[in-house]
C-alpha atoms as a PDB file:
ATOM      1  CA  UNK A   1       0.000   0.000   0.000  1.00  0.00           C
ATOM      2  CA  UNK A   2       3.052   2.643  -0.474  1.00  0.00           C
ATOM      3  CA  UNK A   3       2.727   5.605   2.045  1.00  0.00           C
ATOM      4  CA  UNK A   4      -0.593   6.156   2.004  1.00  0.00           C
ATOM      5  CA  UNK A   5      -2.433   5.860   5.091  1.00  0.00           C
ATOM      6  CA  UNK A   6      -4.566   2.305   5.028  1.00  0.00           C
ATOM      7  CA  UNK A   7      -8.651   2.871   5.054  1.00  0.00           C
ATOM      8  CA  UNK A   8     -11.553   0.566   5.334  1.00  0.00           C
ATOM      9  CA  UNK A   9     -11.270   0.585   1.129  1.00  0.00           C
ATOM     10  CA  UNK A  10      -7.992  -1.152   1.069  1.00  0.00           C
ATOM     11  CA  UNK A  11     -10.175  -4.470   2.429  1.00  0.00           C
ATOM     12  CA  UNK A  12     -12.537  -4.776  -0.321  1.00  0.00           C
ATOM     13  CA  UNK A  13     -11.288  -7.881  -1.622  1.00  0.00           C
ATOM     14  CA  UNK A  14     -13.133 -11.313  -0.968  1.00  0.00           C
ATOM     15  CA  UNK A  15     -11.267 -12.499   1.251  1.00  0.00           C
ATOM     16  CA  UNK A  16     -11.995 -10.510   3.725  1.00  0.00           C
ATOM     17  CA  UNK A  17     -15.801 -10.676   3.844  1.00  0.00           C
ATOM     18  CA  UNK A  18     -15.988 -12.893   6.865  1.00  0.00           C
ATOM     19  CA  UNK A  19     -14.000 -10.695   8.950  1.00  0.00           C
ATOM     20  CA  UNK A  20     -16.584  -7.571   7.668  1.00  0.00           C
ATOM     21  CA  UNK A  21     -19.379  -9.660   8.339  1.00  0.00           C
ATOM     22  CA  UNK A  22     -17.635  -9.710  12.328  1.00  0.00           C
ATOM     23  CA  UNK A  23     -17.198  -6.063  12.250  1.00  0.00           C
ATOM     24  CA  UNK A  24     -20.571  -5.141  11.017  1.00  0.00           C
ATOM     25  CA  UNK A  25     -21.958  -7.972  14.074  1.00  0.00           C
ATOM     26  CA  UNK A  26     -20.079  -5.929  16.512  1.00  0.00           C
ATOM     27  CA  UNK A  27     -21.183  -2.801  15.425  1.00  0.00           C
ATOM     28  CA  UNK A  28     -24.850  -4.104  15.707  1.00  0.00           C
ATOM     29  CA  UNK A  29     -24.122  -5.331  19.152  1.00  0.00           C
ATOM     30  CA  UNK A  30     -22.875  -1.582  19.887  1.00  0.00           C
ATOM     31  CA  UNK A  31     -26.335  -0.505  19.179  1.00  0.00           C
ATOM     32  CA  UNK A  32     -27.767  -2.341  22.214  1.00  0.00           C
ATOM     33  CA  UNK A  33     -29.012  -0.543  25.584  1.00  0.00           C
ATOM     34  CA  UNK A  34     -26.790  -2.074  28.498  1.00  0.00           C
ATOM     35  CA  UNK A  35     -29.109  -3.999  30.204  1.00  0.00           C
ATOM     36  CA  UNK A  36     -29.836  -5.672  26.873  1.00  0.00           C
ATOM     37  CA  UNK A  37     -26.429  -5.955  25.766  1.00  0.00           C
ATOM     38  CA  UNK A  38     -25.601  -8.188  28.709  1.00  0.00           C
ATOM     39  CA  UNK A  39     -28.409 -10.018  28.186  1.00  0.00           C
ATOM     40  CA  UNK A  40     -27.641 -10.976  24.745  1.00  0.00           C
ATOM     41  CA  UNK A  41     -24.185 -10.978  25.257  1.00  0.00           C
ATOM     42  CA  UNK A  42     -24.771 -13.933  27.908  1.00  0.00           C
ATOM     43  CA  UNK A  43     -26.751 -15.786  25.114  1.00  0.00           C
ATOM     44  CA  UNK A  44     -23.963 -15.094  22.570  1.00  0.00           C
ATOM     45  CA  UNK A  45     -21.793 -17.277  25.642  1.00  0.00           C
ATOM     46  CA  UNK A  46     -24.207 -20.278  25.702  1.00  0.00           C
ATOM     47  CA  UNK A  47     -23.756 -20.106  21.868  1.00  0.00           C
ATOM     48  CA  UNK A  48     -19.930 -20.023  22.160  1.00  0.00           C
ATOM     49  CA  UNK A  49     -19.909 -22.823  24.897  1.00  0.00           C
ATOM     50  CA  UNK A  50     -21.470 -25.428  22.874  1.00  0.00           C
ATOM     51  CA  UNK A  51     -19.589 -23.948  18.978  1.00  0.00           C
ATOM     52  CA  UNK A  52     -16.131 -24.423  20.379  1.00  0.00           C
ATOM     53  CA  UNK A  53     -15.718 -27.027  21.975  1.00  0.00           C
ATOM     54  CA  UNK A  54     -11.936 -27.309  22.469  1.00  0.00           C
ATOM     55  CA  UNK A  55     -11.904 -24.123  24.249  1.00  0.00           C
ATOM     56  CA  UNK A  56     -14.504 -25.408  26.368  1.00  0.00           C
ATOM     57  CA  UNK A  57     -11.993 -28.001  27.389  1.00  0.00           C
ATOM     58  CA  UNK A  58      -9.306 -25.941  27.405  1.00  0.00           C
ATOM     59  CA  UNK A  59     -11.546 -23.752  30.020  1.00  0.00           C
ATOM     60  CA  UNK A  60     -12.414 -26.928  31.712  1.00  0.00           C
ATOM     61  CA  UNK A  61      -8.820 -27.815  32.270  1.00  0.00           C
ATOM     62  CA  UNK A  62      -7.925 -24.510  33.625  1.00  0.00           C
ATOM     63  CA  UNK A  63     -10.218 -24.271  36.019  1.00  0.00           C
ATOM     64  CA  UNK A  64      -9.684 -27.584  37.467  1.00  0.00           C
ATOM     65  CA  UNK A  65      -6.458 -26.819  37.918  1.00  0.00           C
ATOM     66  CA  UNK A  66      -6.908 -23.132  39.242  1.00  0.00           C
ATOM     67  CA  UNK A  67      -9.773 -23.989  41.313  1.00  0.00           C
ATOM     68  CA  UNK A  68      -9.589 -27.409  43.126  1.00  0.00           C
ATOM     69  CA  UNK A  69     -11.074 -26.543  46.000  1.00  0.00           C
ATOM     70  CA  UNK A  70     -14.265 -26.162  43.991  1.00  0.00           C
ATOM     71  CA  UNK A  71     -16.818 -29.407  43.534  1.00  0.00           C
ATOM     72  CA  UNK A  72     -16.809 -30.397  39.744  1.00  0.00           C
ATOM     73  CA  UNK A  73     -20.061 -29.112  39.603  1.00  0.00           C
ATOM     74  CA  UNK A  74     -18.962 -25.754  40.561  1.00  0.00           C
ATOM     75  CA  UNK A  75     -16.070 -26.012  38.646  1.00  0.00           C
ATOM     76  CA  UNK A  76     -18.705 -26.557  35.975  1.00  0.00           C
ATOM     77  CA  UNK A  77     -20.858 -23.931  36.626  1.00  0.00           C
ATOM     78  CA  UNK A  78     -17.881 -21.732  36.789  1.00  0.00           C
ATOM     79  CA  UNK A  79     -16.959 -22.661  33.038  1.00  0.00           C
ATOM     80  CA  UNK A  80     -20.703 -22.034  32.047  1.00  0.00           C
ATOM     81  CA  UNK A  81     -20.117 -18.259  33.519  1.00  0.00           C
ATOM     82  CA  UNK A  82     -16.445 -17.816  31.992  1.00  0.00           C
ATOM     83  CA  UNK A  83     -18.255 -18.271  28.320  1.00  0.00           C
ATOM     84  CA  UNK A  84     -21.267 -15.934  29.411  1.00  0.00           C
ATOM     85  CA  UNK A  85     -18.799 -13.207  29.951  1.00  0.00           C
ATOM     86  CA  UNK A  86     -16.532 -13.707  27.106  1.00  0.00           C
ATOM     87  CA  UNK A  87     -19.783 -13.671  25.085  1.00  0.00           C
ATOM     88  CA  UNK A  88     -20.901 -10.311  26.785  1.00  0.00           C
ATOM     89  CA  UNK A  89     -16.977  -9.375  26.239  1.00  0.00           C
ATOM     90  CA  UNK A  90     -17.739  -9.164  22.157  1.00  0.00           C
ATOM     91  CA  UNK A  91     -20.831  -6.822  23.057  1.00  0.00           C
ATOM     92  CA  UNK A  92     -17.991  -4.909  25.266  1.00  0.00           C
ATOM     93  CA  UNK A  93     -15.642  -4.701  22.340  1.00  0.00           C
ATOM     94  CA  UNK A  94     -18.783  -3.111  20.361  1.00  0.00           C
ATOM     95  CA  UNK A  95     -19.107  -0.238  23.096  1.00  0.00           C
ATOM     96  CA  UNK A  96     -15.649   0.416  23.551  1.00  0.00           C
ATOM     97  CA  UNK A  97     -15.630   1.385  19.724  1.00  0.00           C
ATOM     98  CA  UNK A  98     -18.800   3.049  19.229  1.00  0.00           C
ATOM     99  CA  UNK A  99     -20.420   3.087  22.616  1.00  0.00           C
ATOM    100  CA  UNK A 100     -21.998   6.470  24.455  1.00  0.00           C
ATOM    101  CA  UNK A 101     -18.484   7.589  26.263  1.00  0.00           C
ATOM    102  CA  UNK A 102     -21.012   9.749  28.580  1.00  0.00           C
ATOM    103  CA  UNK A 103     -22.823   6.589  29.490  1.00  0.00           C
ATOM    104  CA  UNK A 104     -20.047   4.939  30.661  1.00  0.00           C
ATOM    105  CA  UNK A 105     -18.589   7.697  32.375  1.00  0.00           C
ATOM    106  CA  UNK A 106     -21.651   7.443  34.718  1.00  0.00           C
ATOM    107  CA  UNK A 107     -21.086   3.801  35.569  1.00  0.00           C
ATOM    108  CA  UNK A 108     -17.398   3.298  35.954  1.00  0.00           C
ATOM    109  CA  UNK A 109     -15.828   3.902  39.757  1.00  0.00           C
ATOM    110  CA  UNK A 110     -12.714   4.303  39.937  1.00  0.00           C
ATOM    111  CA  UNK A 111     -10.832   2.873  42.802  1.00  0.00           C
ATOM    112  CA  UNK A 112      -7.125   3.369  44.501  1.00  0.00           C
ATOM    113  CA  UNK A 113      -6.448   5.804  41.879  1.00  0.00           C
ATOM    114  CA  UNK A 114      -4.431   7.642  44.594  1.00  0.00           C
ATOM    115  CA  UNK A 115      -1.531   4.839  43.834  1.00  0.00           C
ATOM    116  CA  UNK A 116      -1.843   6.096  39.898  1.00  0.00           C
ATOM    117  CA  UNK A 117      -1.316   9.401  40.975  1.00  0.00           C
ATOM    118  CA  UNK A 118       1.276   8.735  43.222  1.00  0.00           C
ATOM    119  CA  UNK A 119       3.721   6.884  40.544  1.00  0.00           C
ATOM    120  CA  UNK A 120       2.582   9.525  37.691  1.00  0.00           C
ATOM    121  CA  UNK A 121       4.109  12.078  40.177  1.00  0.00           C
ATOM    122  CA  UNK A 122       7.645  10.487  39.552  1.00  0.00           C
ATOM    123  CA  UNK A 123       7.364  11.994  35.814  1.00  0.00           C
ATOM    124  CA  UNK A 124       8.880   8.837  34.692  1.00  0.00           C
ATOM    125  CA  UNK A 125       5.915   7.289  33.296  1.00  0.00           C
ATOM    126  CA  UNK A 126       3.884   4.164  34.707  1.00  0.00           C
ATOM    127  CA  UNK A 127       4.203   0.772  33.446  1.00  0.00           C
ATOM    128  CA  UNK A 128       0.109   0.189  33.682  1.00  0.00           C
ATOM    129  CA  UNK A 129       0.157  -3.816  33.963  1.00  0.00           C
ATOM    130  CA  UNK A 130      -3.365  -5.270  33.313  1.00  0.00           C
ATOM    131  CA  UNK A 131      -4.824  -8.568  32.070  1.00  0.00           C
ATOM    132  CA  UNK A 132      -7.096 -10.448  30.028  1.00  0.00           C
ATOM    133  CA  UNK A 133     -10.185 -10.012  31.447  1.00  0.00           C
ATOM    134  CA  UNK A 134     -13.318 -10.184  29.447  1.00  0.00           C
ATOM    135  CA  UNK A 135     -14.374  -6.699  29.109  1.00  0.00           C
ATOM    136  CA  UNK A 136     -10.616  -6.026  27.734  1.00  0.00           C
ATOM    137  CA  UNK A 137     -11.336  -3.261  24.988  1.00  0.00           C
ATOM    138  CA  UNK A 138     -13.560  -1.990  27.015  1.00  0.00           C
ATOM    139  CA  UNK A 139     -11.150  -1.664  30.141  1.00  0.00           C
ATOM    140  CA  UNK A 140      -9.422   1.084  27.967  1.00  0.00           C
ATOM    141  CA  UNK A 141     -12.186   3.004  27.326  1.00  0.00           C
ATOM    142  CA  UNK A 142     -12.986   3.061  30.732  1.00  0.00           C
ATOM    143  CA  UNK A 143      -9.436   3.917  31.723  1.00  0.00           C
ATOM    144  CA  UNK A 144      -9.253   6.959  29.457  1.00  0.00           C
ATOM    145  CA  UNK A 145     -11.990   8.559  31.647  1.00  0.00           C
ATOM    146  CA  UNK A 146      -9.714   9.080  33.938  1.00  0.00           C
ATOM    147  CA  UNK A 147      -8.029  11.816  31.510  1.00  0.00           C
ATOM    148  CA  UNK A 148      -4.263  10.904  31.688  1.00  0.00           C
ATOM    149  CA  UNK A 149      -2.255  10.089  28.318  1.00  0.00           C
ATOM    150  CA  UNK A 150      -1.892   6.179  27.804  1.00  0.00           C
ATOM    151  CA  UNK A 151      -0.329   4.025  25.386  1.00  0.00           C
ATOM    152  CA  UNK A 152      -1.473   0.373  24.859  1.00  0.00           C
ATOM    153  CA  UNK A 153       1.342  -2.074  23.744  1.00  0.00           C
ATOM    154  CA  UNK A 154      -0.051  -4.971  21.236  1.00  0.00           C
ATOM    155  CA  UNK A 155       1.114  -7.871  18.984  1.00  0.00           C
ATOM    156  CA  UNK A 156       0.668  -7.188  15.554  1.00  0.00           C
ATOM    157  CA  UNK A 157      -2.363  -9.598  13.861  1.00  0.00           C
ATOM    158  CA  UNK A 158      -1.400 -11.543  11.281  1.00  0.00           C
ATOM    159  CA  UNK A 159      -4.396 -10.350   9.314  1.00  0.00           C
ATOM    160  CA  UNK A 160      -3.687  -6.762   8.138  1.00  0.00           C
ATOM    161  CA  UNK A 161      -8.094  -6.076   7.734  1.00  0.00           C
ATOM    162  CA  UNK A 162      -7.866  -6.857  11.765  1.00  0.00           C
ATOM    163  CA  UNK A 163      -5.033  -5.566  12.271  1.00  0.00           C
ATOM    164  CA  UNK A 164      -6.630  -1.911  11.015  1.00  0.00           C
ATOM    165  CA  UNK A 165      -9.582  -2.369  12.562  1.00  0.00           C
ATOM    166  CA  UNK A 166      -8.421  -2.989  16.651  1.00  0.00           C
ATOM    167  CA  UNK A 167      -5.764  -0.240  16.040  1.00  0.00           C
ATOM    168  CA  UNK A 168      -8.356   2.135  14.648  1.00  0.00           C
ATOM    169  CA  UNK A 169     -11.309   0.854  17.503  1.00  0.00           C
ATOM    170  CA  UNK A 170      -8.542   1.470  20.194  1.00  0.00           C
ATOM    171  CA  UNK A 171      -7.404   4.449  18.709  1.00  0.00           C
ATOM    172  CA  UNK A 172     -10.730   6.404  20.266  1.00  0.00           C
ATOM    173  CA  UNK A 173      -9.572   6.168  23.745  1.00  0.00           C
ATOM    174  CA  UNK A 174      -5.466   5.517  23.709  1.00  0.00           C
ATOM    175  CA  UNK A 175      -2.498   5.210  21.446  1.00  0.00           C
ATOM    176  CA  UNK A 176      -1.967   2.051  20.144  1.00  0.00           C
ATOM    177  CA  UNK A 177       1.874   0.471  19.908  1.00  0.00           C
ATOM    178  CA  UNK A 178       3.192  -2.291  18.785  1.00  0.00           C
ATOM    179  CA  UNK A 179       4.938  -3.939  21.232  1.00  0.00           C
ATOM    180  CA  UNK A 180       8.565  -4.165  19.584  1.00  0.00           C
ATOM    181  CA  UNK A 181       8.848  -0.258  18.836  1.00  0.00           C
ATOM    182  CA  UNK A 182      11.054   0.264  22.185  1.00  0.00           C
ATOM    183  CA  UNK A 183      11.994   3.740  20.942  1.00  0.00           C
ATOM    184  CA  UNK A 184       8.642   4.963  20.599  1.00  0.00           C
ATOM    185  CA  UNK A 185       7.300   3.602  24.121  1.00  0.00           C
ATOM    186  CA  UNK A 186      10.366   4.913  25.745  1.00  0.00           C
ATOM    187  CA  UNK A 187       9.508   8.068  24.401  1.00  0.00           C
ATOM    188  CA  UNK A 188       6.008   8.083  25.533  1.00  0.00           C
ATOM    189  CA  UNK A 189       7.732   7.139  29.243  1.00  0.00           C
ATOM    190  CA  UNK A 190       9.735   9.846  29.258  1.00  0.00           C
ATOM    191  CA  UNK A 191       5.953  12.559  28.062  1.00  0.00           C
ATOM    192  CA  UNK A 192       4.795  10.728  32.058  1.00  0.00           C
ATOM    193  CA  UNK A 193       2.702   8.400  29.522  1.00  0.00           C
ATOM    194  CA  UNK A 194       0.918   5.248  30.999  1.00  0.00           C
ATOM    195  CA  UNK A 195       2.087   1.949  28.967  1.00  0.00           C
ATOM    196  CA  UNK A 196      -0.875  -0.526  29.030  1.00  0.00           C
ATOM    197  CA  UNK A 197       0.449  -3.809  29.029  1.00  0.00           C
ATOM    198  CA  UNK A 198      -0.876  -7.451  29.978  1.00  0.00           C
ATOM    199  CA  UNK A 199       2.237  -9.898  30.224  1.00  0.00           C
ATOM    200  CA  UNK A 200      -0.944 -13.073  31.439  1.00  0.00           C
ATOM    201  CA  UNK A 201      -0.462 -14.949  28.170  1.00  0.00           C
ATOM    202  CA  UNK A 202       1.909 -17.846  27.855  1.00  0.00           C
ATOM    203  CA  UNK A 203       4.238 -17.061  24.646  1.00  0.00           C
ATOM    204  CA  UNK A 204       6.342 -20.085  24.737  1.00  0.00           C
ATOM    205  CA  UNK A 205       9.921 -20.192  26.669  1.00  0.00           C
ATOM    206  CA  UNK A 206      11.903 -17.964  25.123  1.00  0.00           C
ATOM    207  CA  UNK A 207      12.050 -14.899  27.477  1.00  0.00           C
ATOM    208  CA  UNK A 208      10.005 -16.325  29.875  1.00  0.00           C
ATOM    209  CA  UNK A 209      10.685 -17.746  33.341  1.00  0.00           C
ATOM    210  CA  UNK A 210       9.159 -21.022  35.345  1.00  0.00           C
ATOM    211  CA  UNK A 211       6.655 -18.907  38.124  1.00  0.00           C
ATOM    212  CA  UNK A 212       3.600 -19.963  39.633  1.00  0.00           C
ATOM    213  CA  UNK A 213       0.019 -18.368  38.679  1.00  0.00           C
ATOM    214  CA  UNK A 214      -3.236 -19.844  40.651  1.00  0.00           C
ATOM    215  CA  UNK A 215      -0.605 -22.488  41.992  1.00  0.00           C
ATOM    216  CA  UNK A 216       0.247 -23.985  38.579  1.00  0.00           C
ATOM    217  CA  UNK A 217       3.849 -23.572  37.497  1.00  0.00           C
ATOM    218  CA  UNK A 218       3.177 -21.347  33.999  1.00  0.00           C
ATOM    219  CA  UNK A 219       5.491 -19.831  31.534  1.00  0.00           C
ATOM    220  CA  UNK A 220       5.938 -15.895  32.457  1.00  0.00           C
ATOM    221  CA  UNK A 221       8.018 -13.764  30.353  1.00  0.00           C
ATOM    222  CA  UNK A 222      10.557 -11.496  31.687  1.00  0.00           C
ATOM    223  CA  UNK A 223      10.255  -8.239  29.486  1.00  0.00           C
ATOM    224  CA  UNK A 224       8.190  -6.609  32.360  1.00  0.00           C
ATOM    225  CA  UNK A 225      11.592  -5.926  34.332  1.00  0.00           C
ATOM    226  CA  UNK A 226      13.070  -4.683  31.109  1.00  0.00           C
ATOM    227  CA  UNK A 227      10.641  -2.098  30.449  1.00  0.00           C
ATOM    228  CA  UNK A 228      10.343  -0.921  33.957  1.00  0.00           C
ATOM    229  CA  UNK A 229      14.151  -0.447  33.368  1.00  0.00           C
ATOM    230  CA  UNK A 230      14.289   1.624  30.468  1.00  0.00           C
ATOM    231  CA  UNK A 231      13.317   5.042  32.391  1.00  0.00           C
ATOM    232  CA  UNK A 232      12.989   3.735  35.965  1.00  0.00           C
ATOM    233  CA  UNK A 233       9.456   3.675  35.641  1.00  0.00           C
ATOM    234  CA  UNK A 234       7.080   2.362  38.421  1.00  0.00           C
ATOM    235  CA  UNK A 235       4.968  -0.571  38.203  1.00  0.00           C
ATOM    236  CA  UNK A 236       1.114  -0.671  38.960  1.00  0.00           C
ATOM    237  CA  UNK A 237      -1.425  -3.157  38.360  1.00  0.00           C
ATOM    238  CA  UNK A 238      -4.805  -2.582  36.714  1.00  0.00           C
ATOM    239  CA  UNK A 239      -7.770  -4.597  37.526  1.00  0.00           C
ATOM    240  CA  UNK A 240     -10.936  -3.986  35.797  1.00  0.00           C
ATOM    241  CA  UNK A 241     -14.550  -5.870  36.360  1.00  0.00           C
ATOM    242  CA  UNK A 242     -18.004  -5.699  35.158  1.00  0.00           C
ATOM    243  CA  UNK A 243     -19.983  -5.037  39.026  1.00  0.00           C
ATOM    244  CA  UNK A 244     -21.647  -8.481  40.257  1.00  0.00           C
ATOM    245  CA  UNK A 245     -24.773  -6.874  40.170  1.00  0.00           C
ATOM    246  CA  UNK A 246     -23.949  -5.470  36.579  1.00  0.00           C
ATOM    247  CA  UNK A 247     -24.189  -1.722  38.029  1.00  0.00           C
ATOM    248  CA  UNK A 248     -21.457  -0.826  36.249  1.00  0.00           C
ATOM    249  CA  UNK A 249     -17.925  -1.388  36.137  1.00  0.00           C
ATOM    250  CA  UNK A 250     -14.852  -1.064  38.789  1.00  0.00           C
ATOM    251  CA  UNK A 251     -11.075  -0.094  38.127  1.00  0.00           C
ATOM    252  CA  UNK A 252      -8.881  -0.652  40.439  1.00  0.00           C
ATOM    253  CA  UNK A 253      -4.917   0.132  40.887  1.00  0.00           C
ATOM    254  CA  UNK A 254      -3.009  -2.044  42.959  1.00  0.00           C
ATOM    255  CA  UNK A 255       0.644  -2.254  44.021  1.00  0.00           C
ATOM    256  CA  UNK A 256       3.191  -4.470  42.593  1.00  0.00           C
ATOM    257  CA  UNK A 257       4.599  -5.290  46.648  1.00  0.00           C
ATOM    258  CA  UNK A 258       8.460  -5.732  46.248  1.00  0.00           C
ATOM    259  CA  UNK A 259       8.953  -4.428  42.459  1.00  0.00           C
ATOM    260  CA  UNK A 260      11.739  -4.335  41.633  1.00  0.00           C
ATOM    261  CA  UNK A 261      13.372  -6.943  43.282  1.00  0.00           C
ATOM    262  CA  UNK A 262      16.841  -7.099  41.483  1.00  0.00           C
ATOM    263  CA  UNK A 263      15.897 -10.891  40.221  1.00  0.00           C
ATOM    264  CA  UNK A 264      13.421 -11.269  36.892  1.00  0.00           C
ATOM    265  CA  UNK A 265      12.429 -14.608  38.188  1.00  0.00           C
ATOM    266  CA  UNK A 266      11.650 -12.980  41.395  1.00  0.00           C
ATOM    267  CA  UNK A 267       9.980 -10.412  39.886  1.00  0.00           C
ATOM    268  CA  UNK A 268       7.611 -12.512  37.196  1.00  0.00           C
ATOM    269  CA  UNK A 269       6.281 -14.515  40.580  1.00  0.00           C
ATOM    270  CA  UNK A 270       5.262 -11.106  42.181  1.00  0.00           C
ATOM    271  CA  UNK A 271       3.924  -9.984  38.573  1.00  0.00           C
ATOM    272  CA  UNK A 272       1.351 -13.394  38.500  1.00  0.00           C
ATOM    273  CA  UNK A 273       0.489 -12.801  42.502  1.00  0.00           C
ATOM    274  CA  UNK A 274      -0.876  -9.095  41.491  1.00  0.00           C
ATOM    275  CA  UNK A 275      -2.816 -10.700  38.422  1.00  0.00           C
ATOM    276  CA  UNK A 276      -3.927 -13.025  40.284  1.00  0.00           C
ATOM    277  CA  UNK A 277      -5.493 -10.902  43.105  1.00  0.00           C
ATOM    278  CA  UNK A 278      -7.475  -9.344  40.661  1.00  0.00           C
ATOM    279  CA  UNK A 279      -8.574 -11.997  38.787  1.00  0.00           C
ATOM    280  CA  UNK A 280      -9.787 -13.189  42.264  1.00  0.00           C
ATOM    281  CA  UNK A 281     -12.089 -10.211  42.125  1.00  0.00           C
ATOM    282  CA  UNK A 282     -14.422 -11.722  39.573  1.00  0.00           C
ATOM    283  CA  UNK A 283     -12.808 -14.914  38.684  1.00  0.00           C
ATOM    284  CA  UNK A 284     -15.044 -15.981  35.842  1.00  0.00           C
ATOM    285  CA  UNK A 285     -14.405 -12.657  34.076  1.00  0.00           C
ATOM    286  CA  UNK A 286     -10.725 -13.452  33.221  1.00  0.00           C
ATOM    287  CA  UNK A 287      -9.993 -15.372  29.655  1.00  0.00           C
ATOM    288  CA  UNK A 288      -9.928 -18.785  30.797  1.00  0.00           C
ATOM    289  CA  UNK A 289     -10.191 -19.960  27.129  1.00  0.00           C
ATOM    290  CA  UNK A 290      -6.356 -19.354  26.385  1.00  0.00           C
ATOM    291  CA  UNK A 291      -4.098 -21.952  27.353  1.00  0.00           C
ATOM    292  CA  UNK A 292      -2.246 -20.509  30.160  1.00  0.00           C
ATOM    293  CA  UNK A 293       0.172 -23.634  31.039  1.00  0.00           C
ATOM    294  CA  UNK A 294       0.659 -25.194  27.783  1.00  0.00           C
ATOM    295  CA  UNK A 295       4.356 -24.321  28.008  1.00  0.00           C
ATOM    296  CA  UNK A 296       6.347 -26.639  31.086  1.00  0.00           C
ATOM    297  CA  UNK A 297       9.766 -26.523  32.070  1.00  0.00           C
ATOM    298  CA  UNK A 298      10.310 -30.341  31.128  1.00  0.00           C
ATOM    299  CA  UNK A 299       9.162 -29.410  27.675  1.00  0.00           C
ATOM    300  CA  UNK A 300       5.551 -31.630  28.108  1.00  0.00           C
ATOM    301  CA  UNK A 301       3.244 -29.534  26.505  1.00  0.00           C
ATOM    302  CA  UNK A 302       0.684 -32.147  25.956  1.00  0.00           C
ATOM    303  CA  UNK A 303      -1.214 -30.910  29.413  1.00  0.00           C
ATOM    304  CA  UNK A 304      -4.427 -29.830  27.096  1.00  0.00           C
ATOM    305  CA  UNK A 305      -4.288 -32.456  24.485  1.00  0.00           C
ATOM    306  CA  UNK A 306      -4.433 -35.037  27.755  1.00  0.00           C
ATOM    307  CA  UNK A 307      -8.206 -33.527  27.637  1.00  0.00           C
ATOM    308  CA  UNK A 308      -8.459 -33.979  23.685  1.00  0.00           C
ATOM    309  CA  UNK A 309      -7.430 -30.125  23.470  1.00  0.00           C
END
């Protein structure tokens, strides 16, 4: 496409009528009042639980292993919910893009902001750690009410119609950046930027280190110590939750207790214990459907195909 700047025309081409057909679902689903939107969203889940049925085992296996305490029925039942909210998650995605901002203003509390504040006053920027929770896109609309500059660090999509589309979508409430343009994010550090980043996925062992997360030894990568480095920029955590009594939705900032510690092992294990604490919030809100422990230190990484995954 040369220098010119990419636009919905450049997709035009057949192949990429499926993913419009998704786009112009979403945008449909951004049309819904939010009492309705949950509603359907929750049926769009029941769909979803029965369509895919590997990442219903794949959400199976992670909660057994995450949540043994619970009967199998509630482990179960908690699976059930997990696919209701990533099914209310796509009507999420639809408001982040096109949603009423002032709506959502009215229904998001903000909470231990003070922390945010505190770090921001350092001028070095904030390293603004958050995680795959359901309402996701959403999260950063949210966020952006709370008026302070934020870039969001992303991989790159494969397919370049998506790939223009989620940049564009997040573009109305932060700056996307892809994730291995260290100049530019070190530049946004040094303008006191946030840097949105979620380190929860497991990308294989290279760069990563053996920690636990929900007791179950997972695959953490280390970059998190590397980009605090860059400009001596704090670490916070950023939870975010659709209310239990779907209200609204709460952010919360956390500490990062003992970061940096001097040790990127060290530091990974406290990175999982503050995800974790806010996963614990609303548990069956996070993305259970990735496979968070495919990658071992012995190299067996046949844990989900054990369950036909």
């Amino acid at each position: 496409m040369g220098n010119k700047e990419t636009s919905w025309s450049d997709f035009l081409a057949p192949k990429y009528w499926f993913i419009w057909l998704f786009i112009g679902i979403l945008r449909v689903l951004a049309l819904l009042p939010f009492k309705t939107g949950l509603w359907v969203g929750k049926q769009l889940g029941n769909l979803l639980y029965f369509a895919v049925p590997k990442r219903r085992r794949v959400t199976e296996v992670n909660i057994a292993l995450c949540f043994p305490e619970l009967s199998a029925e509630q482990q179960q039942t908690m699976v059930r919910e997990v696919f209701h909210n990533n099914g209310i998650g796509l009507v999420e995605t639809g408001w982040a893009y096109w949603g009423n901002k002032d709506f959502f203003r009215g229904i998001t509390h903000f909470k231990g902001f003070g922390i945010l504040d505190d770090a921001l006053a350092n001028n070095n920027g904030v390293i603004l750690m958050g995680g795959h929770y359901s309402p996701l896109d959403l999260c950063g609309l949210l966020f952006s009410f709370y008026d302070v500059p934020c870039s969001t660090l992303y991989r790159k999509h494969n397919n370049p119609l998506l790939e223009w589309f989620f940049c564009k979508g997040r573009s109305r409430f932060s700056k996307p950046l892809e994730r291995s343009k260290t100049r530019q994010m070190l530049r946004d550090m040094r303008k006191n930027h946030c840097i949105w980043y979620a380190p929860d996925q497991d990308l294989g062992s290279k760069g990563s280190v053996f920690v636990p997360f929900f007791g179950q030894t997972a695959a953490t990568i280390t970059a998190t110590t590397k980009m605090s480095a860059l400009n001596n920029s704090p670490l916070v955590v950023l939870g975010c939750s659709r209310n239990l009594d779907n209200s609204g939705y709460t952010l919360e900032i956390r500490q990062v207790e003992g970061f940096p510690s001097g040790d990127e092992t060290t530091d990974a294990a406290l990175i999982n214990k503050a995800i974790e604490g806010c996963v614990r919030t609303a548990p069956s809100q996070y993305m259970w459907v990735h496979k968070r422990f495919k990658t071992q230190p012995d190299g067996n990484q046949k844990l989900y195909q054990i369950h036909n995954c």
